[in-house]
C-alpha atoms as a PDB file:
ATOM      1  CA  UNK A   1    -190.270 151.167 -10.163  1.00  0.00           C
ATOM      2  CA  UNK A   2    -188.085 148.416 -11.475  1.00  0.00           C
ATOM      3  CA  UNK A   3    -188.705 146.901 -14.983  1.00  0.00           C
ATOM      4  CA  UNK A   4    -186.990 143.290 -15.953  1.00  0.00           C
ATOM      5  CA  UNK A   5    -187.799 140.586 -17.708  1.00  0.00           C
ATOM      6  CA  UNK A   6    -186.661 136.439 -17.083  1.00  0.00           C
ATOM      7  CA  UNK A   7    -183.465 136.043 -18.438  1.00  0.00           C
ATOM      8  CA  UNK A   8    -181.798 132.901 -20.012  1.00  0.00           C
ATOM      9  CA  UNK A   9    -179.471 130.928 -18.235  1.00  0.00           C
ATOM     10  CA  UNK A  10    -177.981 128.995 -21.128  1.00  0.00           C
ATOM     11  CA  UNK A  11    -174.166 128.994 -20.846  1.00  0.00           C
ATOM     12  CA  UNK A  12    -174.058 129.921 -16.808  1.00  0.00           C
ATOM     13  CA  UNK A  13    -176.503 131.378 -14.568  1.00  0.00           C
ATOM     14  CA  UNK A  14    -174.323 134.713 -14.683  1.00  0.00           C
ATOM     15  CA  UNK A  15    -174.626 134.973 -18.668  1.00  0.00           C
ATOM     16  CA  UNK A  16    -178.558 136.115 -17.130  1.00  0.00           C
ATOM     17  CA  UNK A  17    -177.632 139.641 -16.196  1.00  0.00           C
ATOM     18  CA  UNK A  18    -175.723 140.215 -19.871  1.00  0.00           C
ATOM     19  CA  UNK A  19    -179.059 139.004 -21.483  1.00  0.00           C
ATOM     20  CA  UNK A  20    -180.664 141.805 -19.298  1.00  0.00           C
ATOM     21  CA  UNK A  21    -178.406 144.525 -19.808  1.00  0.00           C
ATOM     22  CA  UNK A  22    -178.834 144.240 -23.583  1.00  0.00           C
ATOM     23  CA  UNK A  23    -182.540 143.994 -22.870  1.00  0.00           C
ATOM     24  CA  UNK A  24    -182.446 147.345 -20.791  1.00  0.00           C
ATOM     25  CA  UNK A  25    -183.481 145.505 -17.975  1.00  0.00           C
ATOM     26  CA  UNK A  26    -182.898 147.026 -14.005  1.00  0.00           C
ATOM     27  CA  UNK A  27    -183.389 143.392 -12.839  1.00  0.00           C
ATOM     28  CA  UNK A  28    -183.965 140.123 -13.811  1.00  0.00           C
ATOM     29  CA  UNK A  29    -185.950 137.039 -13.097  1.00  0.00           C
ATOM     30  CA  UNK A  30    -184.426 133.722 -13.692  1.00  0.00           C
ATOM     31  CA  UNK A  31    -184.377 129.566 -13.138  1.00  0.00           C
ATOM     32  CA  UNK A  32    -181.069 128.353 -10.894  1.00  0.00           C
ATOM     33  CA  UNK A  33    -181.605 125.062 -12.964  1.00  0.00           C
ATOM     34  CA  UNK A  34    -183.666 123.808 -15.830  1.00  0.00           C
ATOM     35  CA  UNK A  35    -187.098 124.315 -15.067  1.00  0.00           C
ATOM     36  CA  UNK A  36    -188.281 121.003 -16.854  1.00  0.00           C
ATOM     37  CA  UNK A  37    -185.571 118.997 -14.460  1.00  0.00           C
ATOM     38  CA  UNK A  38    -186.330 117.720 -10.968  1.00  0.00           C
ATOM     39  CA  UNK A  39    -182.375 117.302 -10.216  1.00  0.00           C
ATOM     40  CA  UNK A  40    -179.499 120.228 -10.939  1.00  0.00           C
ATOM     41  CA  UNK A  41    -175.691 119.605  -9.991  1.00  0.00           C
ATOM     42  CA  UNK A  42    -175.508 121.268  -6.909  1.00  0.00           C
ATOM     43  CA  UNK A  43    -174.108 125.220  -7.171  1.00  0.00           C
ATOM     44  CA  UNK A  44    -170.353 125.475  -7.122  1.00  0.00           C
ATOM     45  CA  UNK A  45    -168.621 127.752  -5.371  1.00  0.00           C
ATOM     46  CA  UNK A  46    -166.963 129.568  -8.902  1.00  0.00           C
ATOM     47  CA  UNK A  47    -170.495 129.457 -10.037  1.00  0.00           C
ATOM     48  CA  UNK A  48    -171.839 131.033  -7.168  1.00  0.00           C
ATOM     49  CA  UNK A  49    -168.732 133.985  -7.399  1.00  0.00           C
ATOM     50  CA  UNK A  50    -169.492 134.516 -10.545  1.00  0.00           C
ATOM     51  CA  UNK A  51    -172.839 135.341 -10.582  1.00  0.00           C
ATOM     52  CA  UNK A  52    -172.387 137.320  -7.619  1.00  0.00           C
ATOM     53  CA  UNK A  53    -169.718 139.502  -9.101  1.00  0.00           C
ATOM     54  CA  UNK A  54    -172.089 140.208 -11.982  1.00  0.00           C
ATOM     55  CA  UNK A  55    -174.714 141.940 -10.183  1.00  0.00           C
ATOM     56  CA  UNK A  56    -172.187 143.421  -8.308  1.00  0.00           C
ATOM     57  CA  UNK A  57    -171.050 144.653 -11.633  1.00  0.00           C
ATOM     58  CA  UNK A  58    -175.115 145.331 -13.237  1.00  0.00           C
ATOM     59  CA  UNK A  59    -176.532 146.726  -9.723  1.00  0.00           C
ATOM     60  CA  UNK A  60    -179.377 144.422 -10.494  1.00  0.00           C
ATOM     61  CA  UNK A  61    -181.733 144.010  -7.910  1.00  0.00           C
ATOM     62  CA  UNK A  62    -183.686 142.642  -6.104  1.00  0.00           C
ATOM     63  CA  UNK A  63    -183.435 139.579  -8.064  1.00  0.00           C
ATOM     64  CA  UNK A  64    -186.178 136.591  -8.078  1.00  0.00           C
ATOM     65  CA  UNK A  65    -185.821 133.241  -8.715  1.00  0.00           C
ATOM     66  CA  UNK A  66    -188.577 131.009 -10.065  1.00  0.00           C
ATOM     67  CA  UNK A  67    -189.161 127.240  -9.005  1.00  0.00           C
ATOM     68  CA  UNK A  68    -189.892 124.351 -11.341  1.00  0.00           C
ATOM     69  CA  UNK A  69    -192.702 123.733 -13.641  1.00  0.00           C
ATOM     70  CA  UNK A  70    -192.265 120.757 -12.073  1.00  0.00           C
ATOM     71  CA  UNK A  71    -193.124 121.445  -8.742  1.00  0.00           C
ATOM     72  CA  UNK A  72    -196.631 120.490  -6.825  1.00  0.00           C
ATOM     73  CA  UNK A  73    -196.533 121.648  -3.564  1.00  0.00           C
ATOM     74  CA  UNK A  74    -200.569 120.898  -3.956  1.00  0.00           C
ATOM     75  CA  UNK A  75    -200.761 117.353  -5.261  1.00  0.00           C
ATOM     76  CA  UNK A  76    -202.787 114.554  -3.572  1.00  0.00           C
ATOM     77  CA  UNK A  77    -200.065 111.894  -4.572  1.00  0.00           C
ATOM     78  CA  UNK A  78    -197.846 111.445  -1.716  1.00  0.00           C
ATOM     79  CA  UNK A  79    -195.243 110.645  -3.725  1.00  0.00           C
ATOM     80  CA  UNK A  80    -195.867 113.334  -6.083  1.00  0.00           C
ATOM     81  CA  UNK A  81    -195.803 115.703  -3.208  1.00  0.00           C
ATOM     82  CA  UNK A  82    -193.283 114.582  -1.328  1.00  0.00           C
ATOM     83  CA  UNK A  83    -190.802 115.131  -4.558  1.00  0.00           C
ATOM     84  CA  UNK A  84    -192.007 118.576  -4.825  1.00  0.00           C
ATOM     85  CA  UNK A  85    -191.222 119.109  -1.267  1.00  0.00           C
ATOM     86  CA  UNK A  86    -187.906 118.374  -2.341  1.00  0.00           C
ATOM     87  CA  UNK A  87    -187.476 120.013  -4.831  1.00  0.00           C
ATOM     88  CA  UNK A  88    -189.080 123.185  -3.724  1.00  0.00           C
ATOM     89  CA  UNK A  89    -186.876 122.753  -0.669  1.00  0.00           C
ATOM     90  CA  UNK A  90    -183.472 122.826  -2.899  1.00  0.00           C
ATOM     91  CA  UNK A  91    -184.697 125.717  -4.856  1.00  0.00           C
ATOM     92  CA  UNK A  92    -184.930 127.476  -1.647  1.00  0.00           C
ATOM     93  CA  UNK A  93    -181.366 126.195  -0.760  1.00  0.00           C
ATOM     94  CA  UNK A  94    -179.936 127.604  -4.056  1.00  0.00           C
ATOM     95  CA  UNK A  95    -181.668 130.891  -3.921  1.00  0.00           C
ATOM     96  CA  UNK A  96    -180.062 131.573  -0.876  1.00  0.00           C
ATOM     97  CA  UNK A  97    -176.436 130.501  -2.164  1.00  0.00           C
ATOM     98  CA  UNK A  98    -176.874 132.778  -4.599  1.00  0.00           C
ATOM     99  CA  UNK A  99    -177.988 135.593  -2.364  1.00  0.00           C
ATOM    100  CA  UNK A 100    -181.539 135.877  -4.147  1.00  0.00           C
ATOM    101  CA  UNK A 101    -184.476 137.521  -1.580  1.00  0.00           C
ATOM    102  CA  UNK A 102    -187.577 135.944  -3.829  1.00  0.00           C
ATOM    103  CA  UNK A 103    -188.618 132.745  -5.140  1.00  0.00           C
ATOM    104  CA  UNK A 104    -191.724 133.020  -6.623  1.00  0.00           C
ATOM    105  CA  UNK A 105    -193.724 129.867  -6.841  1.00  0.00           C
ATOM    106  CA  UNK A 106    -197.397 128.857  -8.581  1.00  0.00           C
ATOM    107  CA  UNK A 107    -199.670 127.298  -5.983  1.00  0.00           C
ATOM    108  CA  UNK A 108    -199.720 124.370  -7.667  1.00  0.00           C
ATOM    109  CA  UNK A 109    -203.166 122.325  -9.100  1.00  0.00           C
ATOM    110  CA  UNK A 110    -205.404 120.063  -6.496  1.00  0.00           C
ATOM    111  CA  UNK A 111    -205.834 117.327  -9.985  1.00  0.00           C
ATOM    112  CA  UNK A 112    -209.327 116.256  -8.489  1.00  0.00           C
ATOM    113  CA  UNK A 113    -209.021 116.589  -4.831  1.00  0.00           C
ATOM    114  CA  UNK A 114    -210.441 120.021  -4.402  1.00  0.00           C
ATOM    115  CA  UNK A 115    -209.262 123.209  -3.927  1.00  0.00           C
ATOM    116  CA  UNK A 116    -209.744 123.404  -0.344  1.00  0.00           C
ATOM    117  CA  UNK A 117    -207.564 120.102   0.094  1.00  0.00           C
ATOM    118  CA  UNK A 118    -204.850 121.849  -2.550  1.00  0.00           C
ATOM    119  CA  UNK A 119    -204.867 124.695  -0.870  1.00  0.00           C
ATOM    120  CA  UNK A 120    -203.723 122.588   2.927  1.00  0.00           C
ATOM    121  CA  UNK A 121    -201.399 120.410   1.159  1.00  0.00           C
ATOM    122  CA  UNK A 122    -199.883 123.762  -0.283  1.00  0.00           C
ATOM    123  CA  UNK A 123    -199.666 125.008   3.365  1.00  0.00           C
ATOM    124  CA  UNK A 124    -198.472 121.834   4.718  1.00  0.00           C
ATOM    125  CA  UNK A 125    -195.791 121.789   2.240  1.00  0.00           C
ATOM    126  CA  UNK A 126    -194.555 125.026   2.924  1.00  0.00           C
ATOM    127  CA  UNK A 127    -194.657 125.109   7.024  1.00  0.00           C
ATOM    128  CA  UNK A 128    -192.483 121.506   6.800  1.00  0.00           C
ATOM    129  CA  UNK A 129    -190.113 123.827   4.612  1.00  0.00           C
ATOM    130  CA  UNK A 130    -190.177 126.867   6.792  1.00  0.00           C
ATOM    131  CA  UNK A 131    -190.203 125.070  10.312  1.00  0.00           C
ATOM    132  CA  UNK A 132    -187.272 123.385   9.077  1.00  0.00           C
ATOM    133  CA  UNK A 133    -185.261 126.603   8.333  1.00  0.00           C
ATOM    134  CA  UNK A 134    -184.776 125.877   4.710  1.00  0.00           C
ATOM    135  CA  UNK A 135    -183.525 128.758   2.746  1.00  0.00           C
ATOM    136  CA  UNK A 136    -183.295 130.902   6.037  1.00  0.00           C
ATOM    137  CA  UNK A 137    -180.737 133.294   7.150  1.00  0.00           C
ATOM    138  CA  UNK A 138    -177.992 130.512   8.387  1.00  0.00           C
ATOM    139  CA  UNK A 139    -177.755 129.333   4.823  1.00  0.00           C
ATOM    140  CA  UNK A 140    -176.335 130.926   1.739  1.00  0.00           C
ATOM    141  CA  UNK A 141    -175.365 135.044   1.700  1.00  0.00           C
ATOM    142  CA  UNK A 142    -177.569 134.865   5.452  1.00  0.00           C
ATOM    143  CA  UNK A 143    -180.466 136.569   4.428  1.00  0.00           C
ATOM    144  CA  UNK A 144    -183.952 134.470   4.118  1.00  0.00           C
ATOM    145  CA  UNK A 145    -185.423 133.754   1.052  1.00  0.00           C
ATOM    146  CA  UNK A 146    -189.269 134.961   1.076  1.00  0.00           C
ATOM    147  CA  UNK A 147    -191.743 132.713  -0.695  1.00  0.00           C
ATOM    148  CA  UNK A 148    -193.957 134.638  -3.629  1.00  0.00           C
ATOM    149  CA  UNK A 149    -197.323 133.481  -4.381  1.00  0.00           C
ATOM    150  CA  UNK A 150    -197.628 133.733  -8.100  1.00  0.00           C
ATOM    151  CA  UNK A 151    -201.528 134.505  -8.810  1.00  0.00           C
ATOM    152  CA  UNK A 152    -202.489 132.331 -12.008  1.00  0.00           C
ATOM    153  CA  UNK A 153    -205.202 132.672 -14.560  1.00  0.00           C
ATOM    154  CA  UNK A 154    -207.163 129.253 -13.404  1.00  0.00           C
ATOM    155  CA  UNK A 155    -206.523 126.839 -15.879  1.00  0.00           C
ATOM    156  CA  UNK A 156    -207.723 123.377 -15.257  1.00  0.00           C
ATOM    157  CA  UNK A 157    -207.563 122.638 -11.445  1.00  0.00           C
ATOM    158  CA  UNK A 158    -204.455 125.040 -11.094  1.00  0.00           C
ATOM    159  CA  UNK A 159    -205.049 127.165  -7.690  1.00  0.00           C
ATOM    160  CA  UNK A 160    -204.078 130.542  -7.441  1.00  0.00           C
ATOM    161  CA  UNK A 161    -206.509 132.152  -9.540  1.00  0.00           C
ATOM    162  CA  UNK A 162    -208.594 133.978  -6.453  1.00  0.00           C
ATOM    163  CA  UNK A 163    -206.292 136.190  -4.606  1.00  0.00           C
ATOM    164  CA  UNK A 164    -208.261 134.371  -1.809  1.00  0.00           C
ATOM    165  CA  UNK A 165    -206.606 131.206  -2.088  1.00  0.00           C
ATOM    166  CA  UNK A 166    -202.955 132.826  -1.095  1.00  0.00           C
ATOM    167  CA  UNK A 167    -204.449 134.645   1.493  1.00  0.00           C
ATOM    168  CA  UNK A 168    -206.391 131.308   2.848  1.00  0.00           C
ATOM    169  CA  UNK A 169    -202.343 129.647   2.252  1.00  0.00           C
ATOM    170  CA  UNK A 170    -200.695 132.586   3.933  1.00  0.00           C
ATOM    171  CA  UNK A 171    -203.082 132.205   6.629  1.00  0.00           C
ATOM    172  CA  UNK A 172    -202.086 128.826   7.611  1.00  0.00           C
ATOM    173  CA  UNK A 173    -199.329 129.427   8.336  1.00  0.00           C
ATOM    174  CA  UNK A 174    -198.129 128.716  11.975  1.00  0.00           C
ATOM    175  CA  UNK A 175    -196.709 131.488  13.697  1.00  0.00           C
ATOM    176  CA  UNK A 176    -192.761 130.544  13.339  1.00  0.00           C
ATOM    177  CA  UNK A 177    -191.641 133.710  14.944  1.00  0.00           C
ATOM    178  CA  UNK A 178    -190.591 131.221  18.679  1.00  0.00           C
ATOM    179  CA  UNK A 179    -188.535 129.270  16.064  1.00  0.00           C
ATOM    180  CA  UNK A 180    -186.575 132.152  14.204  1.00  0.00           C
ATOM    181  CA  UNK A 181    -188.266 131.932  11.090  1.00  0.00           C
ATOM    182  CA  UNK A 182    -189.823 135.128  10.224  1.00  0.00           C
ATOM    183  CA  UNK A 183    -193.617 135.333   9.077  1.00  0.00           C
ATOM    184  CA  UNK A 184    -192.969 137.805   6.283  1.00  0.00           C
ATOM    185  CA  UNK A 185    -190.693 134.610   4.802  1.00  0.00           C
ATOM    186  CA  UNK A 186    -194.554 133.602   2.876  1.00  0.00           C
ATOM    187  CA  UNK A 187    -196.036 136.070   1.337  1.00  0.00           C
ATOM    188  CA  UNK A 188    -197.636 137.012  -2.380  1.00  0.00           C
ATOM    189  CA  UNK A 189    -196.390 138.021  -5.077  1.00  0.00           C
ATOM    190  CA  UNK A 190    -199.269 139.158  -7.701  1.00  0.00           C
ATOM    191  CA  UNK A 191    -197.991 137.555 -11.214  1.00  0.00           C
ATOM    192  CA  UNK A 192    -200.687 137.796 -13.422  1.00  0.00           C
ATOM    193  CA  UNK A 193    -202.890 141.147 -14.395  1.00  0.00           C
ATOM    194  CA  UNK A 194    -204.892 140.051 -16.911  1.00  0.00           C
ATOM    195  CA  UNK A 195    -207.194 142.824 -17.436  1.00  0.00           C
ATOM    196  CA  UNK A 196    -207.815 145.243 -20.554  1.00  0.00           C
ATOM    197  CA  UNK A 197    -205.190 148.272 -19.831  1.00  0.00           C
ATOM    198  CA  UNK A 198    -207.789 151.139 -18.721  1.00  0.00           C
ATOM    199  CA  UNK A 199    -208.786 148.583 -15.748  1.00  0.00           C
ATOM    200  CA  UNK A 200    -205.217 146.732 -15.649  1.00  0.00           C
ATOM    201  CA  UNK A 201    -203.912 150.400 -13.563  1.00  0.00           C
ATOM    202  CA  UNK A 202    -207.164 149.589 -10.554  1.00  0.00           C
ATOM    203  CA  UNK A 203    -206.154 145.914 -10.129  1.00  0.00           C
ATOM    204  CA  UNK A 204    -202.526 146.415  -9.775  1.00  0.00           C
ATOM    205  CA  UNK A 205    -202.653 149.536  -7.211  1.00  0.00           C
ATOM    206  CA  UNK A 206    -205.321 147.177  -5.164  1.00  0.00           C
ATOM    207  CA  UNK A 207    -202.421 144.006  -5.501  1.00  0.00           C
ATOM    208  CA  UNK A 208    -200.699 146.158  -2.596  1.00  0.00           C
ATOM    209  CA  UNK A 209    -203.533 146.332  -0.214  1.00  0.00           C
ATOM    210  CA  UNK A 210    -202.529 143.283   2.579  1.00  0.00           C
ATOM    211  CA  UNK A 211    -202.676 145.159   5.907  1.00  0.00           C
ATOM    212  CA  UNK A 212    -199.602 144.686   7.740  1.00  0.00           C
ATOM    213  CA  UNK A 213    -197.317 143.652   4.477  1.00  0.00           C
ATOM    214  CA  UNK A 214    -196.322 147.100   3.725  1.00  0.00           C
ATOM    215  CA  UNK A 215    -192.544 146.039   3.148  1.00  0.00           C
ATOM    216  CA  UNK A 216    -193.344 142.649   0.576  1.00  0.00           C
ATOM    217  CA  UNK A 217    -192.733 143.530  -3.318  1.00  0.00           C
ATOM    218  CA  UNK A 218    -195.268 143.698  -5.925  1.00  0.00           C
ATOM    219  CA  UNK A 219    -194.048 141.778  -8.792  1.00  0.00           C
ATOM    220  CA  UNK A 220    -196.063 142.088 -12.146  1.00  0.00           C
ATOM    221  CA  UNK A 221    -196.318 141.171 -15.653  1.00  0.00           C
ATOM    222  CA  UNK A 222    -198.256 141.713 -18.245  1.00  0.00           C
ATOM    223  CA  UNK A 223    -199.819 139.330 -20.483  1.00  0.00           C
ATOM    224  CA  UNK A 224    -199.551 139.255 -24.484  1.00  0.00           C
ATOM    225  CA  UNK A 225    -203.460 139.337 -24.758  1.00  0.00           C
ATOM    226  CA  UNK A 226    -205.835 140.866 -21.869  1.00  0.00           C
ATOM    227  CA  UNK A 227    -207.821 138.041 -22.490  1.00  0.00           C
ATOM    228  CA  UNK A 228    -205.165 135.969 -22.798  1.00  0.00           C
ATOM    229  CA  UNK A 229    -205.894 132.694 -20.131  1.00  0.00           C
ATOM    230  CA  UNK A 230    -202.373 131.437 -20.025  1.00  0.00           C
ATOM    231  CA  UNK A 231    -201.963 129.908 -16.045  1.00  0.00           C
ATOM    232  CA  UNK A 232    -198.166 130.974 -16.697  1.00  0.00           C
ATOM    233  CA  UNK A 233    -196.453 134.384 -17.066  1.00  0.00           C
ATOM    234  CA  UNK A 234    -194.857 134.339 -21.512  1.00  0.00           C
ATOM    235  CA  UNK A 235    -191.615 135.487 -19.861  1.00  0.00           C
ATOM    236  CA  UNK A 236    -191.542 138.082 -22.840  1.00  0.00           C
ATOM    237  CA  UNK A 237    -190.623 140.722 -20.355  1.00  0.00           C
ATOM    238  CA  UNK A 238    -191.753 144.722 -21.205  1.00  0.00           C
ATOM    239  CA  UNK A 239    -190.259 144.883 -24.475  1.00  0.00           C
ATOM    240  CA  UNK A 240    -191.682 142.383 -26.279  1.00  0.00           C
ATOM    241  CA  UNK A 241    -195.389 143.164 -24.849  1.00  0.00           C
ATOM    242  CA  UNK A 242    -195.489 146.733 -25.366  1.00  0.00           C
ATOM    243  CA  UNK A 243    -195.518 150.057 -23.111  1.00  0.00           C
ATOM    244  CA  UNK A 244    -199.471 149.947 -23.936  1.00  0.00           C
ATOM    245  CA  UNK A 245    -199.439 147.260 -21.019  1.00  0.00           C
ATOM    246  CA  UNK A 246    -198.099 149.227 -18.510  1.00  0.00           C
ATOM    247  CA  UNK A 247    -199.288 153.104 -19.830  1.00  0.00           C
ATOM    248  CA  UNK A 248    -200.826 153.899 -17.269  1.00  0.00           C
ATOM    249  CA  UNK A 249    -198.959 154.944 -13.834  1.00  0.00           C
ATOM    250  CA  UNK A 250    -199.328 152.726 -11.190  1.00  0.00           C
ATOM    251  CA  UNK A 251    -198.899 154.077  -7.331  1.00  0.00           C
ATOM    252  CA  UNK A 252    -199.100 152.782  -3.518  1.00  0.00           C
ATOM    253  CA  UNK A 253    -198.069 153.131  -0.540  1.00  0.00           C
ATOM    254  CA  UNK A 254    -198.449 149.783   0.683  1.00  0.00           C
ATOM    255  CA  UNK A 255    -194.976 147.960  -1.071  1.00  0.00           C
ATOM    256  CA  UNK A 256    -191.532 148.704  -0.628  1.00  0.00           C
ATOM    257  CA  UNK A 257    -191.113 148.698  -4.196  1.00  0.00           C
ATOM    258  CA  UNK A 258    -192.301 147.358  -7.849  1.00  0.00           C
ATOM    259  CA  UNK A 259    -191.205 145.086 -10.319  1.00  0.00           C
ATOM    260  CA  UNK A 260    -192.163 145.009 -14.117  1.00  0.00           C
ATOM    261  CA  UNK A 261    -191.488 141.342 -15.311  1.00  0.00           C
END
């Protein structure tokens, strides 16, 4: 079990795994721009060295990347969606410069059009983005960048909340594997265990239980309040929230491994 927290990337994205080292972090979690941006200056190549040499340095790892707040993959606009397309796609493109496995993204909100409608734009969105081989293995450090689901607490029309509505994403998703593009590339990553802590230990150990997704991460973070209803993780990390969020121990069989963020 891995703990980490998401890390600042004020001064260069490798200042991140400094910030985590002081925080006693094993990994991190971070943006690969500003989150409240829709354009970054594209990665460049010192940039990309140096970060690379520093978790060379940290061993921190697996890393994740998280998307824009920006982003929409869900949105009725067509314009609105076609921008977070995008955008998503370029976060994809810079996680795998970087030589990051995860980008964890929030379903996204329907804003009126229904959940059900959300939920096949989301799916649209992301087949467009994984038919087309963006983020894949011929890109970046030539591994693939897998997709995270981030579960949400439900606020507003914000999708995500039922761990039904990845599954029903997931789900449509074509079969890719005639086109090179792995299956395991979407899959879920549960964000959001908003529970008392004497139930908190139940819901996690059943976040692993997808048959046939026995090798996907199980990424996890605690929130300030159990009945806290924030749709976003507070990005305080384990040290700031307590060890009473995480006393209790939490075992499966069914991930390849865990991550506190």
């Amino acid at each position: 079990m891995k703990f980490g927290a998401h890390m600042s990337i004020s001064g260069g994205l490798h200042k991140a795994f400094g910030h985590g080292e002081r925080a006693g972090c094993d990994t991190i979690q971070i943006f690969s721009k500003n989150q409240q941006q829709w354009r970054a200056k594209p990665l460049a190549d010192q940039d990309i060295a140096l970060f690379k040499a520093e978790q060379q340095r940290t061993g921190f790892g697996p890393l994740i990347v998280h998307d824009s707040y920006l982003i929409n993959l869900a949105s009725p606009s067509d314009e609105l969606w076609e921008k977070s397309i995008a955008a998503f796609g370029d976060e994809l493109e810079r996680g795998a410069a970087l030589g990051i496995p995860y980008l964890v993204t929030h379903p996204g909100a329907h804003t009126g059009s229904g959940e059900e409608t959300g939920l096949l734009r989301e799916a649209a969105a992301l087949n467009r983005l994984l038919d087309a081989g963006v983020g894949g293995p011929s890109t970046g450090s030539g591994q693939a960048v897998t997709i995270l689901l981030e579960t949400t607490a439900g606020q507003g029309s914000a999708l995500g909340y039922l761990r039904g509505h990845v599954r029903r994403v997931r789900s449509r998703g074509r079969d890719r594997a005639d086109q090179g593009v792995p299956p395991q590339r979407l899959t879920e990553g549960p964000g959001q265990p908003r529970r008392p802590p004497h139930s908190q230990r139940r819901g996690l150990r059943r976040s692993g239980r997808i048959p046939g997704d026995r090798e996907r991460p199980a990424l996890c973070e605690p929130a300030d309040d159990p009945g806290d209803a924030e749709g976003r993780g507070s990005g305080r990390g384990y040290r700031e929230s307590g060890q009473a969020a995480w006393a209790h121990p939490i075992t499966t069989c069914h991930v390849s491994h865990i991550i506190m963020l």
